[in-house]
N, C-alpha and C. Protein backbone atom coordinates (compact mmCIF):
# COMPACT_ATOMS: atom_id res chain seq x y z
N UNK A 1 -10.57 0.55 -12.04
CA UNK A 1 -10.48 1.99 -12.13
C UNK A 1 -10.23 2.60 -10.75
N UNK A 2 -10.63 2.09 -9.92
CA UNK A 2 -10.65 2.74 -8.56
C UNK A 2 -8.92 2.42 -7.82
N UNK A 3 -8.87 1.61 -8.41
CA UNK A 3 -7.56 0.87 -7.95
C UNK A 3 -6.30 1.75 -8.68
N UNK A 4 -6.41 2.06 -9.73
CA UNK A 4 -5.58 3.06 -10.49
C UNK A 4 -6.26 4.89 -9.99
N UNK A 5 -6.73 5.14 -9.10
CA UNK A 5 -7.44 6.45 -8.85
C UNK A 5 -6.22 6.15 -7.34
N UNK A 6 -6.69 4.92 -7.23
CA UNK A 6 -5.95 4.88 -5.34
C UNK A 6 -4.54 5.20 -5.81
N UNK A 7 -3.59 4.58 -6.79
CA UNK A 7 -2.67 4.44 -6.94
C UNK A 7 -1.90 6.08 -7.34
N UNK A 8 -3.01 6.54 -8.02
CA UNK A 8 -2.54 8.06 -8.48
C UNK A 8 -2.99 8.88 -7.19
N UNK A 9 -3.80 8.82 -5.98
CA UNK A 9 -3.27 9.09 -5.12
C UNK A 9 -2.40 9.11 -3.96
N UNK A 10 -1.92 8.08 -4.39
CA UNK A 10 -0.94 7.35 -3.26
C UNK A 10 0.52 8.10 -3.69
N UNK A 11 1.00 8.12 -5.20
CA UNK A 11 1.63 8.58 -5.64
C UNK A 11 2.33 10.74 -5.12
N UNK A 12 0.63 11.02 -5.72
CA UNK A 12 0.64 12.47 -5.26
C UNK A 12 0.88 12.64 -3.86
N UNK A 13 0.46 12.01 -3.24
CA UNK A 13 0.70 11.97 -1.70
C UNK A 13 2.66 12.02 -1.19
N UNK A 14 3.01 11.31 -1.69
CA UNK A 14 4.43 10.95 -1.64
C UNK A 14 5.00 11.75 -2.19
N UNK A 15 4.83 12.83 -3.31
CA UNK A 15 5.82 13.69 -4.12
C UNK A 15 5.29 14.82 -3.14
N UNK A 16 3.99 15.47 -2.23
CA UNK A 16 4.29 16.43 -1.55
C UNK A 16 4.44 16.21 -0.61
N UNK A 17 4.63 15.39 -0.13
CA UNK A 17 5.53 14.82 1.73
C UNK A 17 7.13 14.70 1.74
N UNK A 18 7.55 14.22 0.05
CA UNK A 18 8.90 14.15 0.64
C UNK A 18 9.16 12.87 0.46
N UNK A 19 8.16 11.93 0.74
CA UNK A 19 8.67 10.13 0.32
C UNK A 19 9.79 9.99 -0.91
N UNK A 20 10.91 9.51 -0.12
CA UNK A 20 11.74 9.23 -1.00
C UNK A 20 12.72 9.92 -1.78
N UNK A 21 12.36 11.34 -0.42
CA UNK A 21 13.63 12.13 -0.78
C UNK A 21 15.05 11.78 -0.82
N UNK A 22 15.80 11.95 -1.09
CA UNK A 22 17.50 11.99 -0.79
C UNK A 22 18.17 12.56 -0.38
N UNK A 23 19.08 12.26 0.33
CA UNK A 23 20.38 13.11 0.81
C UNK A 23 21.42 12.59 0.95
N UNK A 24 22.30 13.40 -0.11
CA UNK A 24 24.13 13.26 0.43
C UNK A 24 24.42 13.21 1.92
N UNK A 25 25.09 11.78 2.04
CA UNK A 25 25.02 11.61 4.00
C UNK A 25 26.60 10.76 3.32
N UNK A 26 27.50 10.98 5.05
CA UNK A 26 28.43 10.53 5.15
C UNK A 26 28.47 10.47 6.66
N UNK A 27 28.42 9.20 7.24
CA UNK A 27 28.51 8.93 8.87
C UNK A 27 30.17 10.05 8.97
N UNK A 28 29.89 10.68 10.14
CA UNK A 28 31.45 11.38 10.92
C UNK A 28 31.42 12.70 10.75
N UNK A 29 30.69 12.95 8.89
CA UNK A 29 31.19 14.02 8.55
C UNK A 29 29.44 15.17 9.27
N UNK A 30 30.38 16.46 9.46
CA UNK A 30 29.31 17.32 10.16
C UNK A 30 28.44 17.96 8.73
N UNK A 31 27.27 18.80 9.14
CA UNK A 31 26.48 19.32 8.13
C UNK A 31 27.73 20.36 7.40
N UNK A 32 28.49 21.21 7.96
CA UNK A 32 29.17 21.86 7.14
C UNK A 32 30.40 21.69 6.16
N UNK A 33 31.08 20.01 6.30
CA UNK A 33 31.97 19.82 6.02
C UNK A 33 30.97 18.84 4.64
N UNK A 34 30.06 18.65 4.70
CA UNK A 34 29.31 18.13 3.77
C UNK A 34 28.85 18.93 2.33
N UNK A 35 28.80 20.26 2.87
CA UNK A 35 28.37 21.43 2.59
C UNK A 35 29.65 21.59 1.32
N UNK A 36 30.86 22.15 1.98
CA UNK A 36 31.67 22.59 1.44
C UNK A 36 32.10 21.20 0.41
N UNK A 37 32.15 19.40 0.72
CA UNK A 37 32.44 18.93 -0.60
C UNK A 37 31.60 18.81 -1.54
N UNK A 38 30.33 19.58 -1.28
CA UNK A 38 28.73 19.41 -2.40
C UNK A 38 29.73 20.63 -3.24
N UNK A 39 29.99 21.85 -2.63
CA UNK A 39 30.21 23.07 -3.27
C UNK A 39 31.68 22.71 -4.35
N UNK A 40 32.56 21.97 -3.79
CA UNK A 40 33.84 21.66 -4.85
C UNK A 40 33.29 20.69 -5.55
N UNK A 41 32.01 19.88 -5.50
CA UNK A 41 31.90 19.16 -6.72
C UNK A 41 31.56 20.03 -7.58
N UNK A 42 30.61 21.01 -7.28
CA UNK A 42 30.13 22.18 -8.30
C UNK A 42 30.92 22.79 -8.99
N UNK A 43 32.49 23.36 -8.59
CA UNK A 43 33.53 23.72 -8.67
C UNK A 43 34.30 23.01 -9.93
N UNK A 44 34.22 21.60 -9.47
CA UNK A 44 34.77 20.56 -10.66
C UNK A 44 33.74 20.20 -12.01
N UNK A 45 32.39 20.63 -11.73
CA UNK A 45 31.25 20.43 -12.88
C UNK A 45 31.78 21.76 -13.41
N UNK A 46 31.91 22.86 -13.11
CA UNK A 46 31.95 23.95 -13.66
C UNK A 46 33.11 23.53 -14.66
N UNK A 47 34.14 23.54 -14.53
CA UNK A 47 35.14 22.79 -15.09
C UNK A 47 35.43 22.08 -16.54
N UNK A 48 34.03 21.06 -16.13
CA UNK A 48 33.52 19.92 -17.17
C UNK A 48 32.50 20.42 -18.12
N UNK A 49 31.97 21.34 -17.88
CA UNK A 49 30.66 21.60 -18.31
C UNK A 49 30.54 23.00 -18.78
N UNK A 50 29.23 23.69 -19.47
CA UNK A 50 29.25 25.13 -19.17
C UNK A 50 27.90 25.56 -18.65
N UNK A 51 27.87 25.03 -17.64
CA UNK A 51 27.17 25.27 -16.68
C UNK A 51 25.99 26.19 -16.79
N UNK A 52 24.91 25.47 -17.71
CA UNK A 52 24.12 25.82 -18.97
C UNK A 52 22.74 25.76 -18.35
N UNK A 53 23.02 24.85 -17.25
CA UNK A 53 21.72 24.23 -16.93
C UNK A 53 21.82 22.64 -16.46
N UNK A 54 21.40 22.56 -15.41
CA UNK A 54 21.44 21.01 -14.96
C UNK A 54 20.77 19.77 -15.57
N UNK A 55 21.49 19.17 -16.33
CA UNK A 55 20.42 18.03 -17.00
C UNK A 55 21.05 16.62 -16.00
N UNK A 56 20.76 15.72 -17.20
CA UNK A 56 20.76 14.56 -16.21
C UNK A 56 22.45 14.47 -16.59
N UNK A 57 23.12 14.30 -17.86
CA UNK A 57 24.98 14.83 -17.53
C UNK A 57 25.60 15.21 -16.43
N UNK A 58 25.11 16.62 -15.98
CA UNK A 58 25.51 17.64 -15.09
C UNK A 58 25.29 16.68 -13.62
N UNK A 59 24.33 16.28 -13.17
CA UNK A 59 24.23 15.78 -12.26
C UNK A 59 24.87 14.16 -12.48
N UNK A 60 24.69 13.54 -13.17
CA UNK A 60 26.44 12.53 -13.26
C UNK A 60 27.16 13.05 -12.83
N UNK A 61 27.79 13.94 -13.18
CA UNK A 61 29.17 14.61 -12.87
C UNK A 61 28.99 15.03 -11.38
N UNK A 62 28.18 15.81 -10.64
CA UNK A 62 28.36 15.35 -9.41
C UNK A 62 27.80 14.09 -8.27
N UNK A 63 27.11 13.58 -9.36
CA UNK A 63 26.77 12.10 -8.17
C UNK A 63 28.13 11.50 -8.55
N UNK A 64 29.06 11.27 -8.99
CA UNK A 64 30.44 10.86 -9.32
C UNK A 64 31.18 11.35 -8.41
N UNK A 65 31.38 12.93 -7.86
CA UNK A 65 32.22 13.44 -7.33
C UNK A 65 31.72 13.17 -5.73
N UNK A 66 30.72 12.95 -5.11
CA UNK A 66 30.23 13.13 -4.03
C UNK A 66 30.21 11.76 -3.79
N UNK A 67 30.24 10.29 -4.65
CA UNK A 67 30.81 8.94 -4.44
C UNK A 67 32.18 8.79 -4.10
N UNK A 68 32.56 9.70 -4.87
CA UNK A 68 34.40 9.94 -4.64
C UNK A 68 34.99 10.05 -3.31
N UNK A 69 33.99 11.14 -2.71
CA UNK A 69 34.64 11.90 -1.51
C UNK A 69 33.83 11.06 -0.14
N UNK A 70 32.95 10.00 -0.74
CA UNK A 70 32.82 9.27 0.51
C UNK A 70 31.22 8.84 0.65
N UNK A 71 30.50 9.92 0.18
CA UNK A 71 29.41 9.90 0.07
C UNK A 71 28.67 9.33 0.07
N UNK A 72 26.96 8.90 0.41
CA UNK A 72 26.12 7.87 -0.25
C UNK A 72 24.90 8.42 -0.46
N UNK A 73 23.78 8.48 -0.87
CA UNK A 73 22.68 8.82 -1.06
C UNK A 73 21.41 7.91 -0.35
N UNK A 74 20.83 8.93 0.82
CA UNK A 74 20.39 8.11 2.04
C UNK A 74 18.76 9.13 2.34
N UNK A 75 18.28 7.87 2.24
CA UNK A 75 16.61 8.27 2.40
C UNK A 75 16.15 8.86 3.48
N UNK A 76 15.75 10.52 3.49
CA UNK A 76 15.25 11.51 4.92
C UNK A 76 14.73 10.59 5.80
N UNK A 77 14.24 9.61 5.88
CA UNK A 77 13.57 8.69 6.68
C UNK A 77 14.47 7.77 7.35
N UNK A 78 15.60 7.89 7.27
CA UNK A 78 16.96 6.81 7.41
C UNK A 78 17.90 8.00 8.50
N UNK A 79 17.96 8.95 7.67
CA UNK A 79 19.04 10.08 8.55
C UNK A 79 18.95 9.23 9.98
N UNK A 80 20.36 9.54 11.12
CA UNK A 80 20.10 9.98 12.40
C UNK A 80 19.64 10.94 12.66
N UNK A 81 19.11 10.76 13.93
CA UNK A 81 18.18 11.64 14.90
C UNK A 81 19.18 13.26 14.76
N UNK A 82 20.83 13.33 15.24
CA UNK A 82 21.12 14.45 15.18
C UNK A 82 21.65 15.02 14.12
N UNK A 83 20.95 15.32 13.02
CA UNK A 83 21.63 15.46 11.35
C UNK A 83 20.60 16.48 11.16
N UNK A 84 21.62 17.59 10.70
CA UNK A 84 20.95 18.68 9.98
C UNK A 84 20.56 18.13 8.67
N UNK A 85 19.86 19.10 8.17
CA UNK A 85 19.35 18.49 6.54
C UNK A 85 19.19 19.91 5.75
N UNK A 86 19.01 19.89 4.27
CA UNK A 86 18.53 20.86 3.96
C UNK A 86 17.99 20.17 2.31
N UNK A 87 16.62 20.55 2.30
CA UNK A 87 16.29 19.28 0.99
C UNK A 87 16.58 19.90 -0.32
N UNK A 88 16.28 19.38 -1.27
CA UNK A 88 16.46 19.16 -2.56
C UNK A 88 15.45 20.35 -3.03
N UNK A 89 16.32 21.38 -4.25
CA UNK A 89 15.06 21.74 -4.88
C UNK A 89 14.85 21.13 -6.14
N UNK A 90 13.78 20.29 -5.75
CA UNK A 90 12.97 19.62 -7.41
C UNK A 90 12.60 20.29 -8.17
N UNK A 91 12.27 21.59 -7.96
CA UNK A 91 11.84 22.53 -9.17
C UNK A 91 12.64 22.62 -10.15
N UNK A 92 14.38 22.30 -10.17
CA UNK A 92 15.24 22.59 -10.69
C UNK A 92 15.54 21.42 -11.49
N UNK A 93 15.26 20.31 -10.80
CA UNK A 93 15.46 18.93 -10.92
C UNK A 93 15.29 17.71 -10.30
N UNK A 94 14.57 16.90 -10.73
CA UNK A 94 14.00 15.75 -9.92
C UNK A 94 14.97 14.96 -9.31
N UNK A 95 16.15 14.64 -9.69
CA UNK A 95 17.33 13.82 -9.39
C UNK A 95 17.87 14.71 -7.85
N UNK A 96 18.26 15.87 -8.16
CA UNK A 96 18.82 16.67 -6.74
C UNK A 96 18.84 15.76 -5.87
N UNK A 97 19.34 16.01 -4.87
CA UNK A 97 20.04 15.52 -3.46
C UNK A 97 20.24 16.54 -2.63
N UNK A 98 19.26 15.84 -1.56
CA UNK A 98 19.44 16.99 -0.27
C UNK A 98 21.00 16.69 0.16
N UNK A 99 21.37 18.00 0.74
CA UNK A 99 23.28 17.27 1.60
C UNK A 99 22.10 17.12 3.27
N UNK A 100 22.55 16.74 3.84
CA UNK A 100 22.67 16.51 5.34
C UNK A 100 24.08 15.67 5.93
N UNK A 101 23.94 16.20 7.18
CA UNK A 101 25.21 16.08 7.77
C UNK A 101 25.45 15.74 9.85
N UNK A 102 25.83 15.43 10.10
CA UNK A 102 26.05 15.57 11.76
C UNK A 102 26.04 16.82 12.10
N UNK A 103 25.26 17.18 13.33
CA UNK A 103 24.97 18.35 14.02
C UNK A 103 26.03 18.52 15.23
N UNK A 104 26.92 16.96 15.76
CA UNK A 104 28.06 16.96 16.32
C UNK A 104 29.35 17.23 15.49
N UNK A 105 30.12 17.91 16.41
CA UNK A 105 31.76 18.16 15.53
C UNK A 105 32.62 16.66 16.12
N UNK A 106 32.90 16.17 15.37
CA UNK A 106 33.48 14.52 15.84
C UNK A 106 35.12 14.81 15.66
């Protein structure tokens, strides 16, 4: 019992810190050029979809488009040192993806 008490706090611990957040990362590309291909995947879901509400579909459709354009999905704990970030809102959906990006223009 104690061992399953540790485990359900170990858990809670990690969902309000952030353990195991995500972010759309692409080595080269800067925070804003990251920005703008998150926003044309949205562009192309709109498209596909009627944009009703994000389920787990909706977000296929852009983890698809953001693989396309180069993308990978990379753990806040992984980023480089000079990478803007901006996280995920989970309230909306657990899947989300923070974008982050280079703070250098390359």
């Amino acid at each position: 019992m104690a061992g399953l008490r540790m485990g359900l706090l170990l858990a809670m611990l990690c969902c309000c810190t952030g353990c195991g957040m995500q972010y759309w990362y692409q080595e080269g590309k800067t925070f804003d050029q990251c920005y703008e291909d998150h926003r044309t995947c949205y562009e192309e879901l709109a498209e596909l979809s009627e944009l009703t509400g994000l389920g787990d579909r909706e977000l296929d459709i852009i983890d698809d488009c953001m693989r396309r354009k180069g993308y990978r999905p990379v753990l806040g704990n992984s980023l480089p040192p000079r990478t803007r970030s901006v996280r995920p809102n989970r309230s909306i959906h657990y899947r989300l993806k923070g974008l982050a990006g280079s703070l250098d223009q390359e």
